[in-house]
Protein backbone atom coordinates (compact mmCIF):
# COMPACT_ATOMS: atom_id res chain seq x y z
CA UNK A 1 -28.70 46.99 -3.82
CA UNK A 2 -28.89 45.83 -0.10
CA UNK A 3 -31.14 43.16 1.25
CA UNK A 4 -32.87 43.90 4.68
CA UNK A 5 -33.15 40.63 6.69
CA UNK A 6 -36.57 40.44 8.35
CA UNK A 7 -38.50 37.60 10.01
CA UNK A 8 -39.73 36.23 7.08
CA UNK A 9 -36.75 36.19 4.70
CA UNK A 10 -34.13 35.19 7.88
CA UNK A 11 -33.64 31.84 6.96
CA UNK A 12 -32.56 32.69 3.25
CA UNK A 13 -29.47 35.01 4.53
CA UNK A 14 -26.31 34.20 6.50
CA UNK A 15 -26.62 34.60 10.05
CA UNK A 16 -22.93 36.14 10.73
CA UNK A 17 -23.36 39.31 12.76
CA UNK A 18 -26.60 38.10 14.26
CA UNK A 19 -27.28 38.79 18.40
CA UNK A 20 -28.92 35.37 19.35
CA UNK A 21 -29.97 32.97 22.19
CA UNK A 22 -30.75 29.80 22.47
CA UNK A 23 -34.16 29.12 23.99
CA UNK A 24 -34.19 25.60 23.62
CA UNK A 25 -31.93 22.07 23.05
CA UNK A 26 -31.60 18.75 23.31
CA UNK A 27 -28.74 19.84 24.63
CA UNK A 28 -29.56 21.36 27.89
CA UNK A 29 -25.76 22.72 28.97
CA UNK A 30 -26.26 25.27 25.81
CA UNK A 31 -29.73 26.86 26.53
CA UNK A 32 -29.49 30.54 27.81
CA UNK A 33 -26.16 30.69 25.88
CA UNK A 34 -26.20 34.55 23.96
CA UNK A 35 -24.17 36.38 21.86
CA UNK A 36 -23.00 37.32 18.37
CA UNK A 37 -22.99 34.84 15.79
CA UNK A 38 -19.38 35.02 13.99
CA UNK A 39 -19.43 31.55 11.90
CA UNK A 40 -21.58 29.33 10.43
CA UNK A 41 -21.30 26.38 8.86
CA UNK A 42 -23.79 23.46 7.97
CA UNK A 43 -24.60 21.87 11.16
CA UNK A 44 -23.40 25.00 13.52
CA UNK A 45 -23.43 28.81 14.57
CA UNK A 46 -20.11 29.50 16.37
CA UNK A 47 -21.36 32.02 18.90
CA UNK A 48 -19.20 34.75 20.35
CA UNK A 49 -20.50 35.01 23.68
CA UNK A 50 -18.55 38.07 25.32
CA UNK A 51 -15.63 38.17 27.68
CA UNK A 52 -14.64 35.97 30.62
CA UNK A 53 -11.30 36.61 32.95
CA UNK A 54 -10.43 32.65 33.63
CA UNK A 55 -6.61 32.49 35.06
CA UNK A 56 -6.16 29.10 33.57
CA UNK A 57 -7.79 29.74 30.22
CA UNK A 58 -4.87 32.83 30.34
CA UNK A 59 -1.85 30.33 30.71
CA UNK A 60 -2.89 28.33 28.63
CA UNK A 61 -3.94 31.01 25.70
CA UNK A 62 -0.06 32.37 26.37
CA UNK A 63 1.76 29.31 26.00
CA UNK A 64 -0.62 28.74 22.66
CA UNK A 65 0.18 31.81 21.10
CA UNK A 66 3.75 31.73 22.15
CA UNK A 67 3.67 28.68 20.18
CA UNK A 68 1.71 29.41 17.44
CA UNK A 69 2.80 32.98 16.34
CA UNK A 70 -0.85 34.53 16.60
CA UNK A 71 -1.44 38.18 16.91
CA UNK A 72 -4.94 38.55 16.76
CA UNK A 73 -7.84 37.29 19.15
CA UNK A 74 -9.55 34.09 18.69
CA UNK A 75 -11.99 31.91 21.43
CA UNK A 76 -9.94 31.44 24.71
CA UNK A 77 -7.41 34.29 23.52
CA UNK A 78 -6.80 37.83 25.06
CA UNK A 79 -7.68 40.67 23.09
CA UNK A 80 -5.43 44.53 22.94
CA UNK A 81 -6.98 45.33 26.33
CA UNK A 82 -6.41 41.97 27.79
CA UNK A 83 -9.79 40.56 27.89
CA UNK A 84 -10.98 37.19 27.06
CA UNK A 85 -13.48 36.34 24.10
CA UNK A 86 -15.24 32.68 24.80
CA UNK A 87 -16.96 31.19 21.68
CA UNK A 88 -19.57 28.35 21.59
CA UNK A 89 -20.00 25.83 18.74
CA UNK A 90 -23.84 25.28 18.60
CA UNK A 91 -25.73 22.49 16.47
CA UNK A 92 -28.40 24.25 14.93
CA UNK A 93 -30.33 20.82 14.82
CA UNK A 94 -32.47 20.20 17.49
CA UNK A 95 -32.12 23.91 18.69
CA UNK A 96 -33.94 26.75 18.36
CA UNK A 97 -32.67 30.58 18.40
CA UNK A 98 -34.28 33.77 18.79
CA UNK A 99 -32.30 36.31 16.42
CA UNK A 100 -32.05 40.09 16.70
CA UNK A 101 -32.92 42.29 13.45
CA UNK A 102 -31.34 45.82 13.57
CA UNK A 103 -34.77 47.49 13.73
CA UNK A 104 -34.84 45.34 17.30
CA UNK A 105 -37.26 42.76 15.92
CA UNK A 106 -37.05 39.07 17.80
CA UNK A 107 -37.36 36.01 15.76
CA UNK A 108 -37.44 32.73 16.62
CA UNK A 109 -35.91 29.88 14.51
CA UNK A 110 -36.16 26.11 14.45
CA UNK A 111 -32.93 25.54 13.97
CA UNK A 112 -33.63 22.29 11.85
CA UNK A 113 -34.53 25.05 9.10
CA UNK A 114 -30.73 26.52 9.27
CA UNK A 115 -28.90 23.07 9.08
CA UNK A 116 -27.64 23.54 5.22
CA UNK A 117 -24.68 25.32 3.85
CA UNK A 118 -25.27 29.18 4.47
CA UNK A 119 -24.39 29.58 0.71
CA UNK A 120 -27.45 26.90 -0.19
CA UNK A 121 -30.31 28.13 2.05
CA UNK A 122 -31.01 30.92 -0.64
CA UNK A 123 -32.27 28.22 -3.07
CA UNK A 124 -33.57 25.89 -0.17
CA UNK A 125 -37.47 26.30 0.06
CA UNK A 126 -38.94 25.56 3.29
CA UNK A 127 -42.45 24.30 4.62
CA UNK A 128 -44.48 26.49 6.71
């Protein structure tokens, strides 16, 4: 049986594979940010945010993986075409999201509703 995430259950699934933006913050430096949400933990969505080409971000992502052994892309590091994938680590506390449903349905989120462990939010009841 599969679950279909709509507005009103959103909060009681994980948010992995989610398009999202961040509309608003205490932290103004991460408002406008968009992308794919890849992790979550408590307190954050890591956001995949697309590709940027920054020469120094490549030098340094070389000598990393040189160092390191990796063979597949993380934040900062190039993909098979050579392209760059830039994550964000957002607090979902004091933020608030606008999430993309597959049927292209916005909702928007307080993100004080997300902070718990993805795992726990199923059990979690919130207040309207």
């Amino acid at each position: 049986m599969t679950y279909e995430i709509t507005p009103e259950n959103l909060v009681y699934h994980t948010l992995i594979g989610l398009e999202t933006v961040v509309t608003e913050s205490t932290n103004s430096d991460i408002v406008g940010t968009i992308g794919v949400v890849v992790d979550e933990t408590r307190n954050t969505l890591l956001i995949t945010t697309g590709y940027s080409d920054f020469s120094a971000m490549k030098e340094a992502t070389a000598a990393f993986r040189a160092g390191h052994g990796y063979t597949t892309p993380h934040s900062g590091e190039p993909d098979e075409v050579g392209e760059y994938f830039l994550d964000k680590t957002i607090p979902k506390a004091h933020s608030t999201f606008i999430f993309s449903l597959s049927d292209d349905r916005k909702v928007r989120v307080d993100g004080d509703l997300l902070v718990a462990r993805p795992e726990d939010r199923i059990s979690k009841k919130h207040k309207n």
